[in-house]
Protein backbone atom coordinates (compact mmCIF):
# COMPACT_ATOMS: atom_id res chain seq x y z
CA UNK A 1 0.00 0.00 0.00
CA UNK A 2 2.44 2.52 0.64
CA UNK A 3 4.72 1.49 -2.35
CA UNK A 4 1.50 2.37 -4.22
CA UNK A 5 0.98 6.02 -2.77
CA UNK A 6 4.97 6.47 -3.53
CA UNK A 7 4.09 5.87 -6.78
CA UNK A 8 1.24 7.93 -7.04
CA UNK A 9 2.93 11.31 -5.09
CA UNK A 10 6.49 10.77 -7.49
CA UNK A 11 4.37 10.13 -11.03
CA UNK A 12 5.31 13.20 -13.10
CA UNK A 13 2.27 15.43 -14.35
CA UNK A 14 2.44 13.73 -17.39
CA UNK A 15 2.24 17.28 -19.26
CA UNK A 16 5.52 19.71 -20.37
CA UNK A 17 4.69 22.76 -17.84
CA UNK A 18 6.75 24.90 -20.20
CA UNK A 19 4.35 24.41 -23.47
CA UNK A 20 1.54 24.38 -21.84
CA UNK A 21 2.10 27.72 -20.65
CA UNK A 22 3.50 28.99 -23.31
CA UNK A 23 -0.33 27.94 -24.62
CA UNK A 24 -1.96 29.66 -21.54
CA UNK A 25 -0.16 32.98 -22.22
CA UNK A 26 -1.40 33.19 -26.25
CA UNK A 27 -4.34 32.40 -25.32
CA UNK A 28 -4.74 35.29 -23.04
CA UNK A 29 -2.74 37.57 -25.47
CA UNK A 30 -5.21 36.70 -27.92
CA UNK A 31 -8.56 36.81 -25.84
CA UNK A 32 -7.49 39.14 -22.81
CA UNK A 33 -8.21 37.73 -19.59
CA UNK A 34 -12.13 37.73 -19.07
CA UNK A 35 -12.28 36.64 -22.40
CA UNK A 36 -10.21 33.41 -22.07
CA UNK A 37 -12.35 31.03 -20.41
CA UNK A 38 -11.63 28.20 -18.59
CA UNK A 39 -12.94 25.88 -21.54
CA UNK A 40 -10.93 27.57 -24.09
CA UNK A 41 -7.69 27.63 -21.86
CA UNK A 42 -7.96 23.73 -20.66
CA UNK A 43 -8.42 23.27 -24.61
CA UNK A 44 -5.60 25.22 -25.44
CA UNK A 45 -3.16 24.12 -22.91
CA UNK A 46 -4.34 20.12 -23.56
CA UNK A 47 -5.03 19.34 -20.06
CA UNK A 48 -8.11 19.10 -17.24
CA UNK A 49 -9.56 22.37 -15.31
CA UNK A 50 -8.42 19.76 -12.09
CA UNK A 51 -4.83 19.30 -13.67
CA UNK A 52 -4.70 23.12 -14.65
CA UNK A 53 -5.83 24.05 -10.63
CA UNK A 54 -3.25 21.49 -9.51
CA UNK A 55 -0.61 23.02 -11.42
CA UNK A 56 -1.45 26.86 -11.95
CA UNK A 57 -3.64 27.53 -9.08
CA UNK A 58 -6.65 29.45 -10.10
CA UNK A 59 -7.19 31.62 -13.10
CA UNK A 60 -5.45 34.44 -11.90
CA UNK A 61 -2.31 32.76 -10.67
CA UNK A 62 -2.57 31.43 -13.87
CA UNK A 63 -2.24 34.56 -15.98
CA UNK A 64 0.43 36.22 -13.17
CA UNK A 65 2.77 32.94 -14.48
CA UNK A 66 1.55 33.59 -18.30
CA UNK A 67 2.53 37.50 -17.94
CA UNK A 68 5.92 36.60 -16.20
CA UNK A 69 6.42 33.96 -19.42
CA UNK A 70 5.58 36.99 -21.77
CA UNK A 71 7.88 39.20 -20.08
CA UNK A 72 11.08 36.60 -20.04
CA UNK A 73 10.10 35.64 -23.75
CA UNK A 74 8.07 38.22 -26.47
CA UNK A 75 8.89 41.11 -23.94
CA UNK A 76 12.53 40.14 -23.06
CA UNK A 77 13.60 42.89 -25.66
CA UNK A 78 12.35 45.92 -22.96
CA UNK A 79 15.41 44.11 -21.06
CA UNK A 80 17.71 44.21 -24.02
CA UNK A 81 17.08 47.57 -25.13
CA UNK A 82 18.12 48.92 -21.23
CA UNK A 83 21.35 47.36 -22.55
CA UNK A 84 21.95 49.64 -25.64
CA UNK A 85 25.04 52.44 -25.44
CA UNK A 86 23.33 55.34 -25.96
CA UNK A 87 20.00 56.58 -25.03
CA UNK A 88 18.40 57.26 -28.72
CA UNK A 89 19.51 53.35 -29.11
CA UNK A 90 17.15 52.31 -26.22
CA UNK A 91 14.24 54.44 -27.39
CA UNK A 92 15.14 52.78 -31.14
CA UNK A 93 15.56 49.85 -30.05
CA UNK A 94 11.91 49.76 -27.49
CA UNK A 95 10.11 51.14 -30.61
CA UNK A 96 11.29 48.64 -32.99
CA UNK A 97 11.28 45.49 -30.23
CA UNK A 98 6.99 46.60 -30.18
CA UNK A 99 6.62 46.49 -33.77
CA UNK A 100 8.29 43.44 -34.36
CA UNK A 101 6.43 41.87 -31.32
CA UNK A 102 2.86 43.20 -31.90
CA UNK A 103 2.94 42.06 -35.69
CA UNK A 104 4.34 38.73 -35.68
CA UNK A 105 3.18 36.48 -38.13
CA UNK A 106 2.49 33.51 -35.37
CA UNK A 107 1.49 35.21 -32.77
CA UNK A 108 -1.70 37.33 -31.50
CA UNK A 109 -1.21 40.53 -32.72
CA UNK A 110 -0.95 43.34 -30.19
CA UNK A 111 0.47 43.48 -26.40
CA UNK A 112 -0.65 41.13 -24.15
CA UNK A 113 0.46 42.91 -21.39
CA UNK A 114 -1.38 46.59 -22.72
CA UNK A 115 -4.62 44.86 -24.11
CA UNK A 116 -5.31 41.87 -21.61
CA UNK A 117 -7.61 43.98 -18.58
CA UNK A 118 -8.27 47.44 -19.52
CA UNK A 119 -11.74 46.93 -19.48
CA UNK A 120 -13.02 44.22 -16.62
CA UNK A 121 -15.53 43.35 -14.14
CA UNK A 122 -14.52 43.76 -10.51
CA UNK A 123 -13.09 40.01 -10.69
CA UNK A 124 -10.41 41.36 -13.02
CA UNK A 125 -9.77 43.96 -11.13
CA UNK A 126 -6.81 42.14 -9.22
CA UNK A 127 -5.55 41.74 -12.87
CA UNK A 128 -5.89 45.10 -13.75
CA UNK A 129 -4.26 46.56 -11.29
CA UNK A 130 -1.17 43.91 -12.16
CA UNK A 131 -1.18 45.29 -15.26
CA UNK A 132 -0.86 48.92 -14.18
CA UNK A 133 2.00 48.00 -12.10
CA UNK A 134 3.66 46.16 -15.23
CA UNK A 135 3.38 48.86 -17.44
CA UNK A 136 4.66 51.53 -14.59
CA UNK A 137 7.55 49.51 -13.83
CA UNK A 138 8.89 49.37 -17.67
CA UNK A 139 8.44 53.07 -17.64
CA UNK A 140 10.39 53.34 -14.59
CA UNK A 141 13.07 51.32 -15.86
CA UNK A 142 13.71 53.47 -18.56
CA UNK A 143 13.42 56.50 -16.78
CA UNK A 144 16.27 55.14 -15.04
CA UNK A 145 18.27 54.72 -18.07
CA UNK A 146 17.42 58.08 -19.61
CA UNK A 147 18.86 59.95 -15.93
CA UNK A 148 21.94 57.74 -16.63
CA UNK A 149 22.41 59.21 -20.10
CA UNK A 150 21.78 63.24 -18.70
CA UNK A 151 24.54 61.81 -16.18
CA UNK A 152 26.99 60.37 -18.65
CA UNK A 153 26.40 63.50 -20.81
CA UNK A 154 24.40 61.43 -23.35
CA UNK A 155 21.40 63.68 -22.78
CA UNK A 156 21.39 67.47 -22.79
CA UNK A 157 21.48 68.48 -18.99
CA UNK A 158 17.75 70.03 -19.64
CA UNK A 159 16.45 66.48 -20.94
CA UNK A 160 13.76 65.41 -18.73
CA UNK A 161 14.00 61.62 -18.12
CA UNK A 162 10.54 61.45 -16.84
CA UNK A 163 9.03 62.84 -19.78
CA UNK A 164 11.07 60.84 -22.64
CA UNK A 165 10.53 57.81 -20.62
CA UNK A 166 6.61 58.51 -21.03
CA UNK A 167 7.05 59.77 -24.07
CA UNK A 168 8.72 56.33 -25.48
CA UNK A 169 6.41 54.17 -23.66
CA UNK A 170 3.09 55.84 -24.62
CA UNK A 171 4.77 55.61 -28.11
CA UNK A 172 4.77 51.96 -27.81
CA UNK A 173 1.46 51.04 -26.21
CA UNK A 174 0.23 53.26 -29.10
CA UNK A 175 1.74 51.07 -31.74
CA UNK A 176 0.56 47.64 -29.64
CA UNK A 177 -3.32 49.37 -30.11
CA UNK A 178 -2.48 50.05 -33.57
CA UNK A 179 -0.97 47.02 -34.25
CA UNK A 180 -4.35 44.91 -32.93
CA UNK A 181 -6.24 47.34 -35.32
CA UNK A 182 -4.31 45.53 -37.97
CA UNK A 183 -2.00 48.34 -38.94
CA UNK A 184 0.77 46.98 -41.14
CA UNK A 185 4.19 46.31 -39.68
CA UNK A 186 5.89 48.34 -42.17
CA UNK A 187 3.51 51.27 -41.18
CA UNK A 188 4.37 51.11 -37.80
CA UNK A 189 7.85 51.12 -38.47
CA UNK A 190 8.07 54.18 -40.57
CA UNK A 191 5.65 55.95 -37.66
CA UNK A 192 7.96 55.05 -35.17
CA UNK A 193 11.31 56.09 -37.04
CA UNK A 194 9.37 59.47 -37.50
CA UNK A 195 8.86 59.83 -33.70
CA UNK A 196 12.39 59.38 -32.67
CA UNK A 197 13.77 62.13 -35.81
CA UNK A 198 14.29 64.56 -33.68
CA UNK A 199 15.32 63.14 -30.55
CA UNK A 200 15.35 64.37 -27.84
CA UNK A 201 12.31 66.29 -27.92
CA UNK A 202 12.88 67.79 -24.70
């Protein structure tokens, strides 16, 4: 008998955690997260609502693992662009990392982390307010980068960081609306590459 409940505790989920998360998070890119149900998240993923629970928790936890997936993977280039030498290479480089990511051929088309919860019930609410916070924080980030640059002299010494760091973000949730509109790739591009022409703007 107990040999039999080792066996039972040890047996592996008998599902690849990584894929079917990597469904769970286009799925909710796609639908948002009201409008990914259960059903069509079980279906997506391949597996029970009880296996989904016993891995992912509820719903919610669920998407909170499914954001941090899209921000380590379709997102990672916010990351990358923090990297760049010069300040007018991060804004490039953020611009250019949204078009490419909001109009991939294979993938939703948009931002999951923009479109998911603007509008919700008060049972999204938790999500929206995730949301907020994940958008804020990018913005932060860069805001960090763009007081470097005044620092290193990259920047003017009357650059606000601030501003360009809103300025380059509200640029980029733009194109992710834009892009779920169906706006062409290309179009973005060449909107983008205009917005940066006379950097900095302040």
């Amino acid at each position: 008998m107990g040999t039999k409940q080792s066996r039972s505790v040890g047996r592996p989920r008998g599902f690849d955690t990584d894929e079917v998360l990597e469904r769970a998070m286009l799925v909710f890119w796609e639908h948002g997260y009201e409008g990914a149900s259960l059903a069509t998240l079980t279906e997506a993923m391949g597996i029970s609502t009880t296996s989904m629970y016993a891995a992912f928790g509820n719903k919610e936890e669920l998407f909170r693992k499914a954001l941090e997936r899209y921000t380590e993977g379709p997102s990672a280039y916010l990351n990358r662009a923090l990297g760049e030498p010069t300040a007018l290479d991060t804004a490039t480089a953020i611009l250019a990392g949204t078009v490419r990511t909001t109009t991939g051929p294979t993938r939703p088309r948009g931002c999951m982390g923009v479109q998911s919860a603007l509008a919700v019930g008060d049972s999204g609410q938790a999500v929206r307010d995730l949301l907020a916070a994940w958008r804020n924080d990018g913005c932060s980030r860069l805001r960090q980068r763009f007081r470097q640059a005044v620092d290193d002299g990259d920047l003017p010494p009357q650059a606000d960081p601030g501003l360009l760091a809103r300025y380059v973000t509200t640029l980029a949730f733009g194109i992710a609306v834009q892009a779920a509109s169906g706006v062409s790739r290309a179009e973005l591009q060449t909107m983008a590459d205009a917005a940066l022409r006379n950097w900095p703007l302040c």
